[in-house]
Protein backbone atom coordinates (compact mmCIF):
# COMPACT_ATOMS: atom_id res chain seq x y z
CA UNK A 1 104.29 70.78 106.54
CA UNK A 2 107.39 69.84 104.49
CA UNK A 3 109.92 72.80 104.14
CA UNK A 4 112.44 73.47 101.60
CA UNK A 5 116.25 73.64 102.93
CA UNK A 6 117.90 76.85 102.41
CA UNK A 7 119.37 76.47 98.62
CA UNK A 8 117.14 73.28 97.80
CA UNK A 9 115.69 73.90 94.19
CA UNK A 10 117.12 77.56 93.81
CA UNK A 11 119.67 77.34 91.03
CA UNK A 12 120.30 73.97 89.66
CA UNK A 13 120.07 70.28 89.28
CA UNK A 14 116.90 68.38 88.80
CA UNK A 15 114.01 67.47 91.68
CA UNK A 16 113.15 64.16 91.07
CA UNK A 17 110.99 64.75 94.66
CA UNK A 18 108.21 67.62 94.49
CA UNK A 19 106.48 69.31 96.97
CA UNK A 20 103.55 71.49 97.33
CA UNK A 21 101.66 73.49 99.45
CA UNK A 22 98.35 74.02 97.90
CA UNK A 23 95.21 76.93 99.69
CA UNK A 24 91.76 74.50 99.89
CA UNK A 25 88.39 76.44 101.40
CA UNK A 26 89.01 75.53 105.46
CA UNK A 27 85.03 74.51 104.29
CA UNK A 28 86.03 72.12 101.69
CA UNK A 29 88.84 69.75 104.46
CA UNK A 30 86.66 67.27 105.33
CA UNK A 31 85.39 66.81 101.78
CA UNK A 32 89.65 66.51 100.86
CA UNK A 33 89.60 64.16 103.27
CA UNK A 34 86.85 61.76 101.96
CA UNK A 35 88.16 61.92 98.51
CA UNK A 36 91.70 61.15 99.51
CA UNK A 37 90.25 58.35 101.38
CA UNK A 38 88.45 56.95 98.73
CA UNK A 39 91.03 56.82 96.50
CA UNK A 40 93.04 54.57 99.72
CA UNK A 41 90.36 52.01 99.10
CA UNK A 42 90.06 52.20 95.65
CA UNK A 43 94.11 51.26 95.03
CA UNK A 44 93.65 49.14 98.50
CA UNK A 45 90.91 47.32 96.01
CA UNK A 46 92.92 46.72 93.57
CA UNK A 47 95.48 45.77 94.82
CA UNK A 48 94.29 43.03 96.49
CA UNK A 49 92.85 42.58 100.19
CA UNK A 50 92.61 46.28 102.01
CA UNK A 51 95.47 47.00 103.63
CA UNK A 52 94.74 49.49 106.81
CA UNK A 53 97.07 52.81 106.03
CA UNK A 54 95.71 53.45 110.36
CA UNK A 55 93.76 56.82 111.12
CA UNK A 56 95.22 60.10 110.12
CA UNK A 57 97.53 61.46 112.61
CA UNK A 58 96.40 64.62 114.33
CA UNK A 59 99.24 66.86 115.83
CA UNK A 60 98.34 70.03 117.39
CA UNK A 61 100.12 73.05 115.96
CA UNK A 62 100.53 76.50 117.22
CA UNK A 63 103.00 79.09 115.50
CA UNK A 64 104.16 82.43 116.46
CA UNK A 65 105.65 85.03 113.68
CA UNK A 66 108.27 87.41 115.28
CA UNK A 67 109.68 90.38 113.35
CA UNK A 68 111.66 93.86 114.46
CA UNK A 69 109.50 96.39 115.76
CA UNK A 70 110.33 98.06 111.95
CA UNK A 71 109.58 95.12 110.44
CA UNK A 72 113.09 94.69 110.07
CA UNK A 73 112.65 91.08 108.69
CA UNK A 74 109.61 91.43 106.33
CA UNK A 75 111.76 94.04 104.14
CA UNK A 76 113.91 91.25 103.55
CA UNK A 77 110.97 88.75 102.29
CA UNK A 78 111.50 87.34 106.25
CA UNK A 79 109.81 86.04 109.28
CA UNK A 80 111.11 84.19 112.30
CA UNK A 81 108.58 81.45 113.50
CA UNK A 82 108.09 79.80 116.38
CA UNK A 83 106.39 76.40 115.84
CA UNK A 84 104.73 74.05 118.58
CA UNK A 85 104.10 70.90 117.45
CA UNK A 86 102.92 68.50 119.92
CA UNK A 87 105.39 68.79 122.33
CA UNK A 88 108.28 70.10 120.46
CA UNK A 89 109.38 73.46 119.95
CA UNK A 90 111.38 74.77 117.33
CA UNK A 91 112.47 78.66 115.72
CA UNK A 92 112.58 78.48 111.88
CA UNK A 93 114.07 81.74 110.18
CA UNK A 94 111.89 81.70 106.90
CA UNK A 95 112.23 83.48 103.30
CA UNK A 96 108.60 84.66 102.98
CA UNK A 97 109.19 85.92 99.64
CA UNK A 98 112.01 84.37 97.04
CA UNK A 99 115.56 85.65 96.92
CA UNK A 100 116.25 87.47 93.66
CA UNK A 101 117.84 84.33 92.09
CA UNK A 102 115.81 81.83 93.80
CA UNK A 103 113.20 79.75 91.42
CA UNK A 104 110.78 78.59 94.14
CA UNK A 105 107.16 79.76 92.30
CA UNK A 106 103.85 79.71 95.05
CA UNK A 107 102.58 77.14 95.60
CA UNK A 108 106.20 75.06 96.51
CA UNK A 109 107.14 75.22 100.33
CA UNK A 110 109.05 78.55 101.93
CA UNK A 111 113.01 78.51 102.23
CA UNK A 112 114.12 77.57 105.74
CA UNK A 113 117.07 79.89 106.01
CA UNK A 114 117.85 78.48 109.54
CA UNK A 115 116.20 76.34 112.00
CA UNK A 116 117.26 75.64 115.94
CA UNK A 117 115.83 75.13 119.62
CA UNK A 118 116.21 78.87 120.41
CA UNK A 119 116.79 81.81 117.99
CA UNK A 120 120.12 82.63 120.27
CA UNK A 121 121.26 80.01 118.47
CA UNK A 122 121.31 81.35 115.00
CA UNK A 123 124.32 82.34 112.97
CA UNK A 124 121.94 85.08 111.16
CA UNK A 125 121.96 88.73 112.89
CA UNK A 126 117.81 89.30 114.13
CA UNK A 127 116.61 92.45 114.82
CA UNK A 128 115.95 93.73 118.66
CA UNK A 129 113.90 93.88 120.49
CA UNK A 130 111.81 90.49 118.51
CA UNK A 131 108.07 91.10 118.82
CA UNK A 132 105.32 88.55 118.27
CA UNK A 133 103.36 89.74 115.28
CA UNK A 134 100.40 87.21 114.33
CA UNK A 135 99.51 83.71 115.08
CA UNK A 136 98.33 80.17 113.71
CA UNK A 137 96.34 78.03 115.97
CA UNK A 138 95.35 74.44 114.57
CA UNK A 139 96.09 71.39 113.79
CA UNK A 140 98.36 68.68 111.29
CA UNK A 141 96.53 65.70 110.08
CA UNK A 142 99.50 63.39 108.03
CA UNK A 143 97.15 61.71 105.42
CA UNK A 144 98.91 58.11 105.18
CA UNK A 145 99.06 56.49 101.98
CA UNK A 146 98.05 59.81 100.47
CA UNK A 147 95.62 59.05 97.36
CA UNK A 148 96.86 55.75 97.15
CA UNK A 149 99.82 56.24 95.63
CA UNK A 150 103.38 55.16 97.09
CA UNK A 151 105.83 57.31 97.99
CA UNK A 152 103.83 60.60 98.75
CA UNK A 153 103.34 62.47 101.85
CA UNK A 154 99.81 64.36 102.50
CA UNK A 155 99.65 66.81 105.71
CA UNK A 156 96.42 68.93 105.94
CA UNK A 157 96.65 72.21 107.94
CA UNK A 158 93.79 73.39 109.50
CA UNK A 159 93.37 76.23 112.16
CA UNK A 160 92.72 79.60 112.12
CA UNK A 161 95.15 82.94 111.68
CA UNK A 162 94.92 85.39 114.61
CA UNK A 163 96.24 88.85 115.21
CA UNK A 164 94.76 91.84 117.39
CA UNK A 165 91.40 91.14 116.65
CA UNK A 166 91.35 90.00 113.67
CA UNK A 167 91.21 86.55 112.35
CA UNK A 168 90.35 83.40 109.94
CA UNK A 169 90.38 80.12 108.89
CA UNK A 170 93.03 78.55 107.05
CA UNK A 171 93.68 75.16 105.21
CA UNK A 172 97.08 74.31 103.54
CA UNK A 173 97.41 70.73 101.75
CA UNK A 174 100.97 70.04 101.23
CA UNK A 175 102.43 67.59 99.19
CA UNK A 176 105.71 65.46 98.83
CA UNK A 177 106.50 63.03 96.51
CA UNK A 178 107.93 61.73 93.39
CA UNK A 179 107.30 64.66 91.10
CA UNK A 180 105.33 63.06 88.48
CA UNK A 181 102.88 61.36 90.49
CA UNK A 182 102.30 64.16 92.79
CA UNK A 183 101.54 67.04 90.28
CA UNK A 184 99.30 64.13 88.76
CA UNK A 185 97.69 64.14 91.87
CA UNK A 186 97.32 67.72 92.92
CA UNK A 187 95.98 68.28 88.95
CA UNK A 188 93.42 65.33 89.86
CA UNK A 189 92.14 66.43 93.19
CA UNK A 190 91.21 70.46 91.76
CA UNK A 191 89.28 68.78 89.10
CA UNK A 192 86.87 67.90 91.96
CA UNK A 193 87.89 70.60 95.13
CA UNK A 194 89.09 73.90 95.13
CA UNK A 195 92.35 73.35 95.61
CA UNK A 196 94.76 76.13 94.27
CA UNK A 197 98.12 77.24 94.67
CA UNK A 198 97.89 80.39 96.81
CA UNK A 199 98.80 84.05 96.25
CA UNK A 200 100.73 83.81 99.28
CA UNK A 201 102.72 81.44 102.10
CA UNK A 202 101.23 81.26 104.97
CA UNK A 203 103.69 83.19 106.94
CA UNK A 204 102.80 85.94 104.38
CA UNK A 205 98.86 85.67 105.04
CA UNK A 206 99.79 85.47 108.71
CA UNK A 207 101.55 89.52 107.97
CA UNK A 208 98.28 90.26 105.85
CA UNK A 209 96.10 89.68 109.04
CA UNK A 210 98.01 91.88 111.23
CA UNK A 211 97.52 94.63 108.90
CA UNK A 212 100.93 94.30 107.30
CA UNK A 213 100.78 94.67 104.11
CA UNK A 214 103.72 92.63 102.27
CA UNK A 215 105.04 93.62 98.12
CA UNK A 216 103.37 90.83 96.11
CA UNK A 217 105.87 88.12 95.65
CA UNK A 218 106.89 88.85 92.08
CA UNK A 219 105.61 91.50 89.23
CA UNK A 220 107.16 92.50 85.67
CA UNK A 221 109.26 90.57 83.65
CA UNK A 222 111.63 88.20 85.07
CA UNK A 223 115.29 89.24 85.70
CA UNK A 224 116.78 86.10 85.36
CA UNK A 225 120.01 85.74 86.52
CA UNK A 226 122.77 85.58 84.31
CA UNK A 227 124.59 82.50 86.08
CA UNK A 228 121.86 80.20 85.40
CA UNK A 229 122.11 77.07 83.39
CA UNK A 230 119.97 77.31 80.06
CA UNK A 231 116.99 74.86 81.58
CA UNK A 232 116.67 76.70 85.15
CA UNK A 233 116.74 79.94 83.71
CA UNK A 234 113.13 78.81 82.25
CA UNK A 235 112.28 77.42 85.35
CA UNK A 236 112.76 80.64 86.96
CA UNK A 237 111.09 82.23 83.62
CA UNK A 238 108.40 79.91 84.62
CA UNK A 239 107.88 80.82 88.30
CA UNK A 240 108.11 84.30 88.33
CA UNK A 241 105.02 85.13 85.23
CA UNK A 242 102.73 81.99 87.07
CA UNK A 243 103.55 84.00 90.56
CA UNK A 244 102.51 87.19 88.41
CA UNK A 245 99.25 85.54 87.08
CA UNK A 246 98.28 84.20 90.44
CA UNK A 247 98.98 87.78 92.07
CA UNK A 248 96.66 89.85 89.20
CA UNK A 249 94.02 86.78 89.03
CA UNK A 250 92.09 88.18 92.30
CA UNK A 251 92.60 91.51 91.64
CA UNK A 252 91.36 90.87 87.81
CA UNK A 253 88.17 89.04 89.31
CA UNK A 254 86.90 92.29 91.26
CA UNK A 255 86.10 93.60 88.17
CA UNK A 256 87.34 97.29 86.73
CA UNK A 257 87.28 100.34 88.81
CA UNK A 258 88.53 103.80 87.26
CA UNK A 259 90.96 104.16 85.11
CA UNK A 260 93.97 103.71 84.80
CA UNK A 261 94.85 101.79 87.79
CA UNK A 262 91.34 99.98 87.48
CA UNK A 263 91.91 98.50 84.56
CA UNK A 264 95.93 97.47 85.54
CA UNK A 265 95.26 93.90 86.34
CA UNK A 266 93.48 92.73 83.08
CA UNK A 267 96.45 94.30 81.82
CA UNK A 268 99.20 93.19 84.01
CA UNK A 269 98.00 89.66 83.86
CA UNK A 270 97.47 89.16 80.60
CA UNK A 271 101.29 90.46 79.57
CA UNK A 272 102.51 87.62 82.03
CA UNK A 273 100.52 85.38 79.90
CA UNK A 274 101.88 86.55 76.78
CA UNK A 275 105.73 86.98 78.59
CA UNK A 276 104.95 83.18 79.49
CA UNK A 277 103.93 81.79 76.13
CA UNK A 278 106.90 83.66 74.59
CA UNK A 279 109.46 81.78 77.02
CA UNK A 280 107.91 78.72 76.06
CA UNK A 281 108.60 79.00 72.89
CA UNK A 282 112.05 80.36 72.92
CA UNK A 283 113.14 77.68 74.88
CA UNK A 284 111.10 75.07 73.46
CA UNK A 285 114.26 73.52 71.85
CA UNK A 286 115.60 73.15 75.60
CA UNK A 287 112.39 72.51 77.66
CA UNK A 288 109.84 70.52 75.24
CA UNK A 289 107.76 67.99 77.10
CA UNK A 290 103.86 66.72 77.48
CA UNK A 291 103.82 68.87 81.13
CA UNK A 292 104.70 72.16 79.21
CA UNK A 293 102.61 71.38 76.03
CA UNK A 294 99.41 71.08 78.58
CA UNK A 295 100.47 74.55 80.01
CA UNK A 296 100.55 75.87 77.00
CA UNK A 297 96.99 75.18 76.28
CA UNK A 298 96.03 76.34 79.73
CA UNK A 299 97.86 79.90 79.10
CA UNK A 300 96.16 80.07 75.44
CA UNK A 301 92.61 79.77 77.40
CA UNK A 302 93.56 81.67 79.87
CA UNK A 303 94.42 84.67 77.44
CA UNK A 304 91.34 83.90 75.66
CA UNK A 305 89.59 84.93 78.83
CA UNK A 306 91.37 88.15 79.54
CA UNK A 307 91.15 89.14 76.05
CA UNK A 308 87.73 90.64 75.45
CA UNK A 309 87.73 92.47 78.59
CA UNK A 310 91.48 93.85 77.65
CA UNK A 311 89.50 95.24 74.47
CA UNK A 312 86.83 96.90 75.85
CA UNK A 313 88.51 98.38 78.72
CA UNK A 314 90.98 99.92 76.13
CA UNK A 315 87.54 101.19 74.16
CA UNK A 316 85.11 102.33 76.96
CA UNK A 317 88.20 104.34 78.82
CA UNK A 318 90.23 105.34 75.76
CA UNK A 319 88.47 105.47 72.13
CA UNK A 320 85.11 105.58 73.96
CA UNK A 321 85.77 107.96 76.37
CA UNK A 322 87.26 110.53 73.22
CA UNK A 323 84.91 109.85 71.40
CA UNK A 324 82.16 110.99 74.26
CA UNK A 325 83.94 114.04 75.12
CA UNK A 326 84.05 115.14 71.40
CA UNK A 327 80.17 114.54 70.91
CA UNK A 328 78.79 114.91 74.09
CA UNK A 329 75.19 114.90 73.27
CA UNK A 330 75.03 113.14 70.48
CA UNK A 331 71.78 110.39 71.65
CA UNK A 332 73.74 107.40 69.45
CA UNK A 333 76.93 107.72 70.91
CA UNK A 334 75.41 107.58 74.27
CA UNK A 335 73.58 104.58 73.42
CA UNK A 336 76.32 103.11 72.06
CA UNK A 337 78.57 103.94 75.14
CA UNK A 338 75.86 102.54 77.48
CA UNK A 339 76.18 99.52 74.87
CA UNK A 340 79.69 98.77 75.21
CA UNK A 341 80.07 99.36 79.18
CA UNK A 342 77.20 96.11 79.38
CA UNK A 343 79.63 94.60 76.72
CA UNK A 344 82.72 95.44 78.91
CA UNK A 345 80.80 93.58 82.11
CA UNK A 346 80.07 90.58 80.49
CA UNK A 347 83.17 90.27 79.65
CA UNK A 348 84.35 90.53 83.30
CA UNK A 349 82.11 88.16 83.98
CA UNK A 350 83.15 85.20 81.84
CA UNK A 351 86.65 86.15 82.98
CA UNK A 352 85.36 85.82 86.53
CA UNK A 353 83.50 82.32 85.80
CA UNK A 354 87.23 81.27 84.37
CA UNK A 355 89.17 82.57 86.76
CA UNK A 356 87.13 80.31 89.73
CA UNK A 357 87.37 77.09 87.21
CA UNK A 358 89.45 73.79 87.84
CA UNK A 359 91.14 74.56 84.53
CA UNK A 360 92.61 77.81 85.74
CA UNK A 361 93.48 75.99 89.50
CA UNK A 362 94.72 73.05 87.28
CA UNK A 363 97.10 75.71 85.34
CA UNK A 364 98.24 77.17 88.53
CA UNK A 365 99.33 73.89 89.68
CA UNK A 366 101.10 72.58 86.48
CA UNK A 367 103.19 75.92 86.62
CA UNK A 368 104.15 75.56 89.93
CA UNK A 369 104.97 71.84 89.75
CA UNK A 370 106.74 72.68 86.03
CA UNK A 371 109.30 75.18 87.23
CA UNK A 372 109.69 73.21 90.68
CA UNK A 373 110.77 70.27 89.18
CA UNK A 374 111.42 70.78 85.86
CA UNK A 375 110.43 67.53 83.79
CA UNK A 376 113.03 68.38 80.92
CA UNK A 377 115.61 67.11 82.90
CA UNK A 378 114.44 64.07 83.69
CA UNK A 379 114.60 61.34 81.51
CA UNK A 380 112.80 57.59 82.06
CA UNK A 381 114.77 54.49 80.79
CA UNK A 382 112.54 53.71 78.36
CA UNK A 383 113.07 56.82 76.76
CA UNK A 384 116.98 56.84 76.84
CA UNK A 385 116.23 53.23 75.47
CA UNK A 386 114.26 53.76 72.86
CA UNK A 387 116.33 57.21 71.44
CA UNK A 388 117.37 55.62 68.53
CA UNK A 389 117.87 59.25 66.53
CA UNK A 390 119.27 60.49 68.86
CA UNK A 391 117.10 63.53 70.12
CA UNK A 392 117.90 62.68 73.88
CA UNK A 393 121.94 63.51 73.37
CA UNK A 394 120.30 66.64 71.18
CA UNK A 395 118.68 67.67 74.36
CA UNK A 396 121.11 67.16 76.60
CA UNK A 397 123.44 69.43 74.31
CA UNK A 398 120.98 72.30 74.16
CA UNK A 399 120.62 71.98 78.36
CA UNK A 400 124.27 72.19 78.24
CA UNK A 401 124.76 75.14 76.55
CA UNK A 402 125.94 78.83 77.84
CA UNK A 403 123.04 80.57 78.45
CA UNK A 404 124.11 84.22 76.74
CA UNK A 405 125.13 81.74 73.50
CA UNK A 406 121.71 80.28 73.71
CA UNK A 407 120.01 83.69 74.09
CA UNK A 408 121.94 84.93 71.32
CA UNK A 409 120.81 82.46 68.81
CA UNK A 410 117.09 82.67 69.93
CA UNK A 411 117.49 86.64 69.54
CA UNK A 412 119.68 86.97 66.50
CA UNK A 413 116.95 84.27 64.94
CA UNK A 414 113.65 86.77 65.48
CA UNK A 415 115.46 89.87 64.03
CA UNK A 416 116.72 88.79 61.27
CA UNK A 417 112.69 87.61 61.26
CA UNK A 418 111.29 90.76 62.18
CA UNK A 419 113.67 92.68 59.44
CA UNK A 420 112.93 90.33 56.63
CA UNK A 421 110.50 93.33 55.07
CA UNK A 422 113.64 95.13 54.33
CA UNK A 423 114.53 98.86 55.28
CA UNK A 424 111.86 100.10 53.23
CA UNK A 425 108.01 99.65 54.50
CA UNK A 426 106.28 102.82 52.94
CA UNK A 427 103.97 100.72 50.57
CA UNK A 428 103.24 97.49 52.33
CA UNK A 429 99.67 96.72 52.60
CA UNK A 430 97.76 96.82 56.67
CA UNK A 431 98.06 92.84 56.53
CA UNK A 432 102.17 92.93 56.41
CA UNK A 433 102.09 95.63 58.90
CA UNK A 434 100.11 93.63 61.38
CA UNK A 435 102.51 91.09 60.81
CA UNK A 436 105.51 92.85 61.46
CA UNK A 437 103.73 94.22 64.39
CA UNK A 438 102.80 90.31 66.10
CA UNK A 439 106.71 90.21 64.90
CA UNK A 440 108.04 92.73 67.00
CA UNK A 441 106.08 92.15 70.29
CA UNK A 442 107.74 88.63 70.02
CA UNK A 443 110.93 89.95 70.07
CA UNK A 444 110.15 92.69 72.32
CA UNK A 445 109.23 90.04 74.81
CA UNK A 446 112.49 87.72 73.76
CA UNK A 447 114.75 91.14 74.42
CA UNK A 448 113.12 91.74 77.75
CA UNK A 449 113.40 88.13 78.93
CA UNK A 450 116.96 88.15 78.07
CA UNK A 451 117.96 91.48 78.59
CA UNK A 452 119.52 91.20 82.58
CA UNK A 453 122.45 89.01 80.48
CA UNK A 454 123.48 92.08 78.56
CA UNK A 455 124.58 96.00 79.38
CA UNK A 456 121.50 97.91 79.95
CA UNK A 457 122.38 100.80 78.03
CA UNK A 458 121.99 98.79 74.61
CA UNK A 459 119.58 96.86 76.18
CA UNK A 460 116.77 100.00 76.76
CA UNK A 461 117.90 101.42 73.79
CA UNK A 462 116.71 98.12 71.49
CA UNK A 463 113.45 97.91 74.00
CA UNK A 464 112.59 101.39 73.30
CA UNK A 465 112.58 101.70 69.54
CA UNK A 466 110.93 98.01 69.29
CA UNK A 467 107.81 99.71 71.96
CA UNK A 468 107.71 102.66 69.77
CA UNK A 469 107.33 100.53 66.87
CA UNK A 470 104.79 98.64 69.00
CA UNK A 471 102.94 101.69 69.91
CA UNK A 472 102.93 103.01 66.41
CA UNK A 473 101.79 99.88 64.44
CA UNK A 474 99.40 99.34 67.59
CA UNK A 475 97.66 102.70 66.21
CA UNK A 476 97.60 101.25 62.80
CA UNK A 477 95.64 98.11 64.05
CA UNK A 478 93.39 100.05 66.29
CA UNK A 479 91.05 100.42 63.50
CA UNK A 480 90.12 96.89 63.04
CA UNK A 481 89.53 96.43 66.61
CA UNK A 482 87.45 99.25 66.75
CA UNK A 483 85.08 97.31 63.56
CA UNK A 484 85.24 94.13 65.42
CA UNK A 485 84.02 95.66 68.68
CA UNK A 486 81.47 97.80 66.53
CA UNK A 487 80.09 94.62 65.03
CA UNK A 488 79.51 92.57 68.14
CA UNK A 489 77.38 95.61 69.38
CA UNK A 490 75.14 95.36 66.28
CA UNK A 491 72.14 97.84 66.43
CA UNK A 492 70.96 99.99 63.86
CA UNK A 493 70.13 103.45 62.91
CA UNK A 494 71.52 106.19 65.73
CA UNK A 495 73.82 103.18 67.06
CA UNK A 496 75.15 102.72 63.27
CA UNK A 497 75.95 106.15 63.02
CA UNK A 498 77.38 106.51 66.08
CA UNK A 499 79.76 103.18 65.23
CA UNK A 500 81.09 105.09 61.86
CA UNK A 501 81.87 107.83 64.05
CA UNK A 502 83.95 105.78 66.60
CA UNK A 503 85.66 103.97 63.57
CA UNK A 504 86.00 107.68 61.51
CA UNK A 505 87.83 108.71 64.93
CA UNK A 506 90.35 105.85 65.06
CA UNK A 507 90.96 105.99 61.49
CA UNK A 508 92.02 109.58 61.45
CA UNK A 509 94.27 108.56 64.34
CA UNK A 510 95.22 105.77 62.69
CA UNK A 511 96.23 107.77 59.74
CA UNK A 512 98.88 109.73 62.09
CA UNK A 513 100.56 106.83 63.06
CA UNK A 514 101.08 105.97 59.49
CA UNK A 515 103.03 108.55 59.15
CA UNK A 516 105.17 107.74 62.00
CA UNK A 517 105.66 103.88 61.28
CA UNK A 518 107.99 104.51 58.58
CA UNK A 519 110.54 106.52 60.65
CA UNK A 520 110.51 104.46 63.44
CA UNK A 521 111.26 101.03 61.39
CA UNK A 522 113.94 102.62 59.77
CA UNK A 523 115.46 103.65 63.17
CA UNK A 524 115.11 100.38 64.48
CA UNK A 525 116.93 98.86 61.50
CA UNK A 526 120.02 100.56 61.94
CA UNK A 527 120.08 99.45 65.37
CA UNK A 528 122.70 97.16 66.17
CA UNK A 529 121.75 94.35 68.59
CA UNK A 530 122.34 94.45 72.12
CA UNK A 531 123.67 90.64 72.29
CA UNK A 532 126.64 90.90 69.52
């Protein structure tokens, strides 16, 4: 499988070569194989007379994962592997999980920190005594000609995890390639397998069979690091939320359990979405391009998805549940409840249906690929050629820019947005509220993207009047959620009455908040920002 050297892709520059390492159904290989083949012949076809790319090359592969006998290596995102391929042996120190300021999103190769004939023969300290943990037994098959297209690599891994007693199959495709054609590819093939970039490596599922359980590769909002130029600090934007999504996708699948952790990975995932969409567009004057645009749409349907069950698991275990403790046997509001929790699962279930679609894999992929090899840097002749205004030297400018001047500009820009109502908000109607409340989650999520570039005193200060604000004007727009989700349950007579209830309830809470708003806003206007 191709490997990433130790500082490849982590901080800067441009890869003009991209590789993957995509999880397929160990059911679905052969099925890879045939369509991979097909395409051989199909560009063999046109091409002229078939060439013979030769059968695919089968290697036999056995690898042993070593750690401490504390696990001395995994609490550094580590492993130590020893890999027998064919006849060869070799010890490969691995980074499981990414270094703080590494980019490297799932779904792109693991970081070979080190690599020799024996591990006595590394520079890096290991832990005594070494202990064999799990196991991969299997096989390589290198794919030649891979999909028809020159230049890219295709190695299937096949096999099956082992430790203890416990074990299962595997199946890695990795690709290598020029980066264009090989996301094209990988996007291509998930339209017809299920091919998907995977929560995990494979040294990481190798821990998860022995019973180890491993920290999920990334959660929260990214810290990106302040030395980053202004394009990789996307990239790493990028490749933290998509690892976020694809941790909270399986977990969001399941369905709820009970509150509050139950409903945590609707939750969870759909803030990465919105975190994501929000660094798209406040570097869009430094990362526009066709690869991002598509993403974009992806992330919109994806959100899309997660937002109806987001609603009613905030009803049927907040509002809901108040509202059923206040009037506990009241016949309507039972049948109401009853209503909304059959609501609340098919929601879940259109969620599920999206969350097992090519469109979702495909947006998994495009992520991965995006923040890998980020496209914005990389600019074809013809376009240089034909950049007759000039917007190719604009770019270039932007790229080149210090990232704290950049951030200041893109946060200085949304408050003096968000403050345009003026100190004063007492009288403004619901509808300006609402808008100043989509305003300040935009630059809530703009602060917190930012905010590892500034002190963190100032920084958590900002944050936490903008969330109270949030909170408070969240309140305020509870109400109309509540009549939406009234009005898809429909009904009539008890189940009316019990729906003016639910909405009376909010209201009067709604009316609190109110109250509160005012204070708040003119708190957070006499805040000075964090990135003067």
């Amino acid at each position: 499988m191709p490997t990433r050297p130790a500082g490849a892709g982590a901080l800067s520059g441009t890869a003009a070569t991209l590789h993957l390492e995509l999880a397929l159904p160990a059911e679905d290989a052969a099925r890879l194989s045939r369509l991979l083949g097909a395409r051989r012949a199909d560009s063999s076809t046109s091409d002229g007379p078939a060439r013979s790319h030769g059968r695919p090359a089968r290697v036999p592969l056995s690898i042993i994962w070593h750690d401490g006998a504390g696990g001395e290596l995994a609490a550094r995102g580590q492993t130590l592997a020893e890999r027998r391929q064919g006849r060869q042996t070799v010890w490969r120190l691995e980074q499981m999980r990414p270094a703080d300021t590494a980019i490297a999103p799932a779904g792109t190769p693991d970081t070979v920190l080190a690599q020799a004939d024996a591990p006595t023969a590394f520079d890096h300290p290991l832990p005594a005594p070494m202990l064999p943990l799990a196991g991969f037994e299997g096989r390589l098959r290198r794919l030649n000609g891979a999909g028809g297209i020159p230049g890219i690599e295709a190695t299937l891994l096949e096999g099956t995890l082992r430790a203890a007693t416990f074990s299962r199959r595997v199946c890695r495709l990795a690709l290598a390639g020029p980066a264009d054609a090989t996301a094209a590819l990988a996007l291509e093939l998930t339209a017809t397998v299920p091919l998907s970039v995977p929560c995990a490596s494979l040294a990481a599922e190798a821990y998860a069979t022995a019973r180890h359980t491993l920290p999920p590769r990334r959660l929260g909002a990214p810290q990106i690091p302040p030395e980053l130029s202004v394009g990789d600090a996307f990239a790493f934007a990028c490749g933290h939320l998509a690892d976020v999504i694809q941790h909270y996708a399986p977990l969001a699948a399941t369905g709820p359990g009970p509150a509050p952790e139950g409903i945590e990975p609707v939750h969870q995932m759909r803030v990465a979405v919105r975190r994501l969409r929000s660094a798209m567009t406040v570097f869009r004057r430094a990362v526009a391009c066709p690869e991002l645009e598509a993403a974009r749409a992806g992330l919109k349907a994806l959100g899309g998805a997660l937002g109806p069950a987001r609603d009613w698991d905030v009803f049927v275990t907040g509002t809901g549940a108040e509202v059923a403790a206040a009037f506990p046997e009241d016949a309507g509001v039972a049948r109401l409840l009853a209503a909304a929790a059959r609501r609340r699962s098919a929601s879940y279930d259109a969620l599920r249906a999206h969350l097992g679609s090519a469109p979702f894999r495909a947006l998994g992929i495009a992520l991965a690929a995006t923040a890998a090899s980020r496209p914005w840097q990389r600019l074809a002749p013809a376009d240089v050629a034909a950049d007759a205004d000039g917007a190719a030297d604009t770019r270039m400018a932007v790229l080149a820019t210090d990232l704290q001047d950049y951030a200041a500009h893109a946060l200085s820009r949304r408050f003096r947005r968000l403050l345009e109502p003026g100190e004063d908000i007492s009288t403004l109607p619901e509808a300006s509220l609402h808008a100043i409340r989509l305003h300040a989650k935009r630059m809530r999520y703009a602060a917190e993207l930012f905010a590892p570039l500034y002190q963190k005193r100032e920084v958590v200060r900002f944050i936490g009047r903008l969330t109270t604000l949030q909170d408070q004007l969240g309140h305020l727009n509870d109400g109309a959620v509540a009549a939406g989700l009234m009005a898809e349950l429909g009904g009539s007579g008890g189940r009316n009455f019990a729906a003016g209830i639910v909405c009376g309830f909010v209201a009067a809470r709604s009316h609190v908040a109110r109250r509160k708003v005012d204070r708040v806003w003119r708190k957070l206007c006499r805040t000075g920002p964090f990135w003067k």
